[in-house]
Protein backbone atom coordinates (compact mmCIF):
# COMPACT_ATOMS: atom_id res chain seq x y z
CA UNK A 1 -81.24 -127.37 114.00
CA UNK A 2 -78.28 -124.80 113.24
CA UNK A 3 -80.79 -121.94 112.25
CA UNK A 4 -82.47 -122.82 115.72
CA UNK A 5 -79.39 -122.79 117.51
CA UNK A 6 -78.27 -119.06 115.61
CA UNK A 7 -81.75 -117.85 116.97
CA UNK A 8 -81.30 -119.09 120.40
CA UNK A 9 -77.78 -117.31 120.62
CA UNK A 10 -79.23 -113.87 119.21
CA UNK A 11 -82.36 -114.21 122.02
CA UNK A 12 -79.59 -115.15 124.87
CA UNK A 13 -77.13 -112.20 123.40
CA UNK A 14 -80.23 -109.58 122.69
CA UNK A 15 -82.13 -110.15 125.69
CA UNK A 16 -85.67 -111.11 123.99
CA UNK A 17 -88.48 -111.62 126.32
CA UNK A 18 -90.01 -114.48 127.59
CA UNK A 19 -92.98 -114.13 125.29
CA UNK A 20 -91.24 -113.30 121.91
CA UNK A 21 -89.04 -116.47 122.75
CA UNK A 22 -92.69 -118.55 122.92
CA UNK A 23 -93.41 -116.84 119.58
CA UNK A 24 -90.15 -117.75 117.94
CA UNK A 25 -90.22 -121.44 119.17
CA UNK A 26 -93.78 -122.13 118.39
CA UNK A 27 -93.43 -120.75 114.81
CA UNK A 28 -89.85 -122.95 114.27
CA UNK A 29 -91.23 -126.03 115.82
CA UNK A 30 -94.56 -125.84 113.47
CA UNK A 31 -92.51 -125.00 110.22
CA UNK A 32 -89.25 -126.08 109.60
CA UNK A 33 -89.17 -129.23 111.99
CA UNK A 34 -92.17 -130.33 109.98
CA UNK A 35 -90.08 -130.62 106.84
CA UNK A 36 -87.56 -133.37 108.84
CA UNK A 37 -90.48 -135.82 109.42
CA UNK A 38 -89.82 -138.20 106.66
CA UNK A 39 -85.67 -138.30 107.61
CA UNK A 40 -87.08 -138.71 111.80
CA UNK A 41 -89.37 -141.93 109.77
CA UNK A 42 -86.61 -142.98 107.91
CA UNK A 43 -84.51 -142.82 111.20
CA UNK A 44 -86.26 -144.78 113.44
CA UNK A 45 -87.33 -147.73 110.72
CA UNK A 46 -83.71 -148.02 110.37
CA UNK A 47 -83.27 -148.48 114.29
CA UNK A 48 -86.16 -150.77 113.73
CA UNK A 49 -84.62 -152.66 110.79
CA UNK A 50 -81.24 -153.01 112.95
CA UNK A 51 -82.88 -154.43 115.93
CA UNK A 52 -84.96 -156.62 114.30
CA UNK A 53 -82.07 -158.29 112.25
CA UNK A 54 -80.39 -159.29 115.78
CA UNK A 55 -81.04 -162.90 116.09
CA UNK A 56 -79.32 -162.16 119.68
CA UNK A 57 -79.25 -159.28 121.68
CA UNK A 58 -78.72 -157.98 125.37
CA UNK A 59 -78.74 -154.64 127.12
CA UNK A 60 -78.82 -153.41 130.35
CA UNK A 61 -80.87 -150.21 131.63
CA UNK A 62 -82.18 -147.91 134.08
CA UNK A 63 -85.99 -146.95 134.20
CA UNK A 64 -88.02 -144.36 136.49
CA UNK A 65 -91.97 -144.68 136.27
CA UNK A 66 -93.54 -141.68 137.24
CA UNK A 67 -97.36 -141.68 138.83
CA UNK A 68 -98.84 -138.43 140.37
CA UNK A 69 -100.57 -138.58 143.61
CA UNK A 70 -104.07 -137.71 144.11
CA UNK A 71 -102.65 -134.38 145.69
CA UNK A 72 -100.73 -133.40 142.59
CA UNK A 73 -97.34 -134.83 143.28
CA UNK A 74 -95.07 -136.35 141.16
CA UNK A 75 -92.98 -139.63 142.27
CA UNK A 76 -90.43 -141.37 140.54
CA UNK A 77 -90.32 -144.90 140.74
CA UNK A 78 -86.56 -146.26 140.02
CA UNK A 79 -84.97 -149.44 138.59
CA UNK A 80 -82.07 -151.13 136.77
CA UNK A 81 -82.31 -154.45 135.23
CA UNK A 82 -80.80 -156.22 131.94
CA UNK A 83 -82.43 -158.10 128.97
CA UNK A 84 -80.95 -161.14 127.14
CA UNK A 85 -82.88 -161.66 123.83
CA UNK A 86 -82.78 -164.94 121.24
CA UNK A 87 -85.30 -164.82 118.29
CA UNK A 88 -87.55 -166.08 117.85
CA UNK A 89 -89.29 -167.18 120.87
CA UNK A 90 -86.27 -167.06 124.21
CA UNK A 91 -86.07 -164.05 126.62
CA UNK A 92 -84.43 -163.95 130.28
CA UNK A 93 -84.85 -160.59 132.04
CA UNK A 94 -84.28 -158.71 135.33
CA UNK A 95 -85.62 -155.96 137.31
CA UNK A 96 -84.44 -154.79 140.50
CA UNK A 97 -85.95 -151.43 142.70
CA UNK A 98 -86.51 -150.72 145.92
CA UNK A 99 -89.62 -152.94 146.46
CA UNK A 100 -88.90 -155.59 143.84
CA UNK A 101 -86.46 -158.09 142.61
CA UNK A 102 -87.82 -159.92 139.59
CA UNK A 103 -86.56 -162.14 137.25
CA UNK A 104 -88.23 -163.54 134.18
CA UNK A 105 -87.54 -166.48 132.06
CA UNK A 106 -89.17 -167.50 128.91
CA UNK A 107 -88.06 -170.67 126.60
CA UNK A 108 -90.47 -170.73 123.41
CA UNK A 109 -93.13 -172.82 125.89
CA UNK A 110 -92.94 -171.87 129.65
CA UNK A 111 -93.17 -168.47 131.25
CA UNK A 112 -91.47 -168.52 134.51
CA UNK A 113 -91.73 -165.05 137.16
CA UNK A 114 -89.29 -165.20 139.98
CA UNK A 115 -89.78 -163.48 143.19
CA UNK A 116 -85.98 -163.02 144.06
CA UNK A 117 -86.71 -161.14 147.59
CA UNK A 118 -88.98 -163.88 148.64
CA UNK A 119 -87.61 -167.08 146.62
CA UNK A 120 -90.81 -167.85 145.51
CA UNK A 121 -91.96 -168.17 141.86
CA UNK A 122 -94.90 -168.68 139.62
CA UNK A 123 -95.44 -170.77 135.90
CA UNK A 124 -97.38 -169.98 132.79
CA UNK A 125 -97.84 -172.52 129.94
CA UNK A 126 -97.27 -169.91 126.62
CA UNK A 127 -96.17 -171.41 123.96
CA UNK A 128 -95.35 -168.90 121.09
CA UNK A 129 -92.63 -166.09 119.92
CA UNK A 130 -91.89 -163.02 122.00
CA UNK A 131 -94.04 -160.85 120.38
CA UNK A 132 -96.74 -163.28 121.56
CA UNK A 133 -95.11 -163.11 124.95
CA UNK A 134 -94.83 -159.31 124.86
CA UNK A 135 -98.61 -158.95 123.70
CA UNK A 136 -99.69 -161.60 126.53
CA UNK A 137 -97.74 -159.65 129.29
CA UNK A 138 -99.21 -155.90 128.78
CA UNK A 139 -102.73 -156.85 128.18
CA UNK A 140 -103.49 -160.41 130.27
CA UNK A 141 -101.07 -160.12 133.00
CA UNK A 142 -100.04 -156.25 133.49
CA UNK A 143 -96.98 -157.08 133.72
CA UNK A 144 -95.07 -155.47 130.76
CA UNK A 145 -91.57 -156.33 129.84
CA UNK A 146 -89.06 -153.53 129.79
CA UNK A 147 -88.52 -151.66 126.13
CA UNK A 148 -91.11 -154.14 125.62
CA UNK A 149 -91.93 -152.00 122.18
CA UNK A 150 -88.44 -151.74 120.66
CA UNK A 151 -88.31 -155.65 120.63
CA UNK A 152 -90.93 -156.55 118.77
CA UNK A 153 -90.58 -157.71 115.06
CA UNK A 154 -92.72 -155.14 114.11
CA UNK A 155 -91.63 -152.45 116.09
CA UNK A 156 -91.59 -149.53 113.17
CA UNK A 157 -94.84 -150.18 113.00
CA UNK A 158 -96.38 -150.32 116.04
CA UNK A 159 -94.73 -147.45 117.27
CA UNK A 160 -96.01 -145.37 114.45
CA UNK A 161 -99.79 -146.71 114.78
CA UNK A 162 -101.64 -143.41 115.49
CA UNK A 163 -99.39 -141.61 115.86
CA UNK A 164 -100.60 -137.25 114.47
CA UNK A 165 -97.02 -135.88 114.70
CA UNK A 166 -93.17 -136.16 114.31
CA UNK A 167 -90.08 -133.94 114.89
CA UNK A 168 -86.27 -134.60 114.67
CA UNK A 169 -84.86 -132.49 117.23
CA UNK A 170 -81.33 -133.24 116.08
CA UNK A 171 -78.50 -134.61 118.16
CA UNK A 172 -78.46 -135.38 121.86
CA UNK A 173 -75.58 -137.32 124.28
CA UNK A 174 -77.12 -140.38 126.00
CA UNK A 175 -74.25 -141.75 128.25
CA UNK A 176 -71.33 -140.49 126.32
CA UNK A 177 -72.84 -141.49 122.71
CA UNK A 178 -74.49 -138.73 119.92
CA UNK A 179 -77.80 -139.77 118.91
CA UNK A 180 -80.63 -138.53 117.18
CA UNK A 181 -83.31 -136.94 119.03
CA UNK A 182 -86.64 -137.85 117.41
CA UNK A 183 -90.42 -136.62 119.25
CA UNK A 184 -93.74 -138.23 118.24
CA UNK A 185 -97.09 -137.48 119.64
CA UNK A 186 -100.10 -139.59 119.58
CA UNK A 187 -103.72 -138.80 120.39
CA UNK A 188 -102.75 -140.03 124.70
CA UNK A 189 -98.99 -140.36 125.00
CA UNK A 190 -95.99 -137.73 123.77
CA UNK A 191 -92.75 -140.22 123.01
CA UNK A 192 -89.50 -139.42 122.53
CA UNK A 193 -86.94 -141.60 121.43
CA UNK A 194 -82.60 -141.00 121.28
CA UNK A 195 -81.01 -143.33 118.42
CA UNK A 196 -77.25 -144.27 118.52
CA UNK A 197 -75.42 -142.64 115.45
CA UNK A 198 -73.61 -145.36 113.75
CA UNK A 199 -73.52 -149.07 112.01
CA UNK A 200 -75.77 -149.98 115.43
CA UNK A 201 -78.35 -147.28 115.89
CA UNK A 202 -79.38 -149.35 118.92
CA UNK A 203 -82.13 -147.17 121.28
CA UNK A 204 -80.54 -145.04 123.87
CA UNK A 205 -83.19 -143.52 125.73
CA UNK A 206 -86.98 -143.79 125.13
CA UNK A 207 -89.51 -141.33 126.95
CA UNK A 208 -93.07 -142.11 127.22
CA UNK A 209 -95.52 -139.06 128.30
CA UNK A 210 -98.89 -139.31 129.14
CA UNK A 211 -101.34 -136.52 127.77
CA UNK A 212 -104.44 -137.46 129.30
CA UNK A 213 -103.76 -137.45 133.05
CA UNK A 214 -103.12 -134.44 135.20
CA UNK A 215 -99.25 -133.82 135.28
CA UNK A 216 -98.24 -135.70 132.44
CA UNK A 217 -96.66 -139.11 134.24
CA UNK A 218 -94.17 -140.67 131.81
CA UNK A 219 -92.21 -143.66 131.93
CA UNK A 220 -88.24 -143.32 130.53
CA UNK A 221 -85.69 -146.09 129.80
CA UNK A 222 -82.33 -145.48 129.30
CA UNK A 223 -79.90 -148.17 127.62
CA UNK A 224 -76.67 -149.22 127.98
CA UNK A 225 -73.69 -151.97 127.12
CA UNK A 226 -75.69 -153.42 124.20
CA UNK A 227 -74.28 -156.63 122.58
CA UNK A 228 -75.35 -158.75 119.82
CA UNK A 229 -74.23 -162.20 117.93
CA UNK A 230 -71.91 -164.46 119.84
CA UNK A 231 -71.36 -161.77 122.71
CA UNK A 232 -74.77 -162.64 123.98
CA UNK A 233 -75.42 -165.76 125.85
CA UNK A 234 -76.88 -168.37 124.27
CA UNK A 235 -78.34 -170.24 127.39
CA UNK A 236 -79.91 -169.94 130.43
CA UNK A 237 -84.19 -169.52 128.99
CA UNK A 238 -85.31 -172.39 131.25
CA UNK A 239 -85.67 -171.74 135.03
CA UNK A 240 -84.15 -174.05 136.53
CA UNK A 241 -84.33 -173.87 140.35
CA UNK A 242 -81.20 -173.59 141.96
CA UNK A 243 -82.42 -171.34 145.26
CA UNK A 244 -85.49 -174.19 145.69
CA UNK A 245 -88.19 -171.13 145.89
CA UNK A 246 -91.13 -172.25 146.36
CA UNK A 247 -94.04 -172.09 143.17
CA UNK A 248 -97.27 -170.17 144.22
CA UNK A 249 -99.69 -169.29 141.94
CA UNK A 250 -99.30 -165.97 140.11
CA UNK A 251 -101.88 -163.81 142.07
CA UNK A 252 -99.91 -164.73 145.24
CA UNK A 253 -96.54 -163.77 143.52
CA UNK A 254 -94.69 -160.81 145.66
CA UNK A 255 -92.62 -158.63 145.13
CA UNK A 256 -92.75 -158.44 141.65
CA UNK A 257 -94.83 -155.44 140.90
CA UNK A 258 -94.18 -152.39 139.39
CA UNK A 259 -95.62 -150.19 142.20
CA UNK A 260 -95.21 -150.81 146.26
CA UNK A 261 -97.18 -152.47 148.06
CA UNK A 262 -98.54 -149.40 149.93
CA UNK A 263 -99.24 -147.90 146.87
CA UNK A 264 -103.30 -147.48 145.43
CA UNK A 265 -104.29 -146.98 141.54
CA UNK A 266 -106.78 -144.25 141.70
CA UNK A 267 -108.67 -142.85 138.95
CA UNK A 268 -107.15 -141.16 136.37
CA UNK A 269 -108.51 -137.30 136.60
């Protein structure tokens, strides 16, 4: 990254035009960032190793979720929320926007969406660990959990399934912290991914870009106030009802969706 950086300077300083600066990038990116792809693998199993050895965890975050309109616009879809983690089989999480206010709770047995907004909530006998609730969410329900892929036991891997090509871009800041900028592409989706430098190279920021619909929607997380051990909270898994919302079966859950209500999937061009 320092002979990039010495090459930006002299095109900034010599006034190199637009198209020689193409040239020069294209021809760095596809030799000498090619030659970092084992330390980018080595970098993320280790983020992978770390999380995976947390037998607690909790973060909070911010998310935007792109979608293009059928005219070519691009709309960003904003949230905050928080995770509370305990392996093998206990997750509680939040997600608040504009439109929603959901809260999920999950106890090894009993998957339990709450409709904050509207007090109203639904239940879903799944008995197994979080990967099998994480698995069960994206493809059953579409209703995918947030970083969803960094917590799964197997993350290294599943993130790397298919995937044609790797950089490490170097260092970035993600909310005050250097990390290491790593960029993968698969055969649909670009991602990027910013790891904390450090004894806890906890994920930072994650960017997921699709490839295969006009204007290249992505959805990006960004992390923050991570704890682990003791520091996380070792209860509260098992809805327990204190607002009285009422339970309504699942497809009549809302206000729990990742899109508005006035909102239409289309066709992907």
């Amino acid at each position: 990254m320092k002979k990039l950086t010495r090459i930006l300077v002299k095109i900034v300083m010599g006034g190199i035009s637009t198209a020689a600066v193409t040239l020069l990038l294209v021809s760095y990116w596809s030799t000498d960032l090619r030659a970092d792809e084992t330390d980018a693998k080595n970098i993320l199993k280790a983020m992978s190793d770390y999380i995976e050895s947390q037998e607690a965890l909790s973060f909070e975050y911010d998310s935007i979720l792109e979608i293009v309109t059928t005219d070519g616009q691009k709309l960003g879809l904003a949230s905050s929320g928080s995770v509370i983690l305990k392996r093998p089989d206990k997750i509680r999480a939040t997600r608040s926007s504009g439109f929603a206010d959901v809260e999920i709770f999950f106890n090894g047995k009993t998957l339990t969406l709450l409709g904050k907004d509207l007090n109203i909530y639904s239940q879903i006998e799944l008995p197994g660990t979080i990967d099998h609730l994480v698995n069960e969410l994206k493809d059953t329900y579409n209703r995918p959990l947030p970083a969803a892929d960094l917590l799964l036991s197997n993350s290294y891997e599943e993130m790397m399934l298919d995937v044609v090509d790797v950089k490490d871009l170097g260092s970035g800041v993600i909310g005050g912290v250097e990390c290491d900028h790593l960029a993968f592409r698969k055969k649909e989706v670009d991602w990027q991914i910013w790891i904390a430098h450090g004894d806890h190279p906890y994920p930072a920021r994650y960017v997921i870009t699709s490839t295969f619909i006009d204007g290249g929607p992505q959805y990006s997380i960004q992390t923050r106030n991570w704890k682990t051990g003791n520091k996380v909270p070792s209860k509260g898994f098992t809805f327990l009802n204190p607002t009285m919302a009422d339970n309504v079966d699942l497809k009549d859950l809302e206000g729990t969706d990742h899109l508005p209500g006035h909102f239409k999937i289309g066709g992907a061009k």
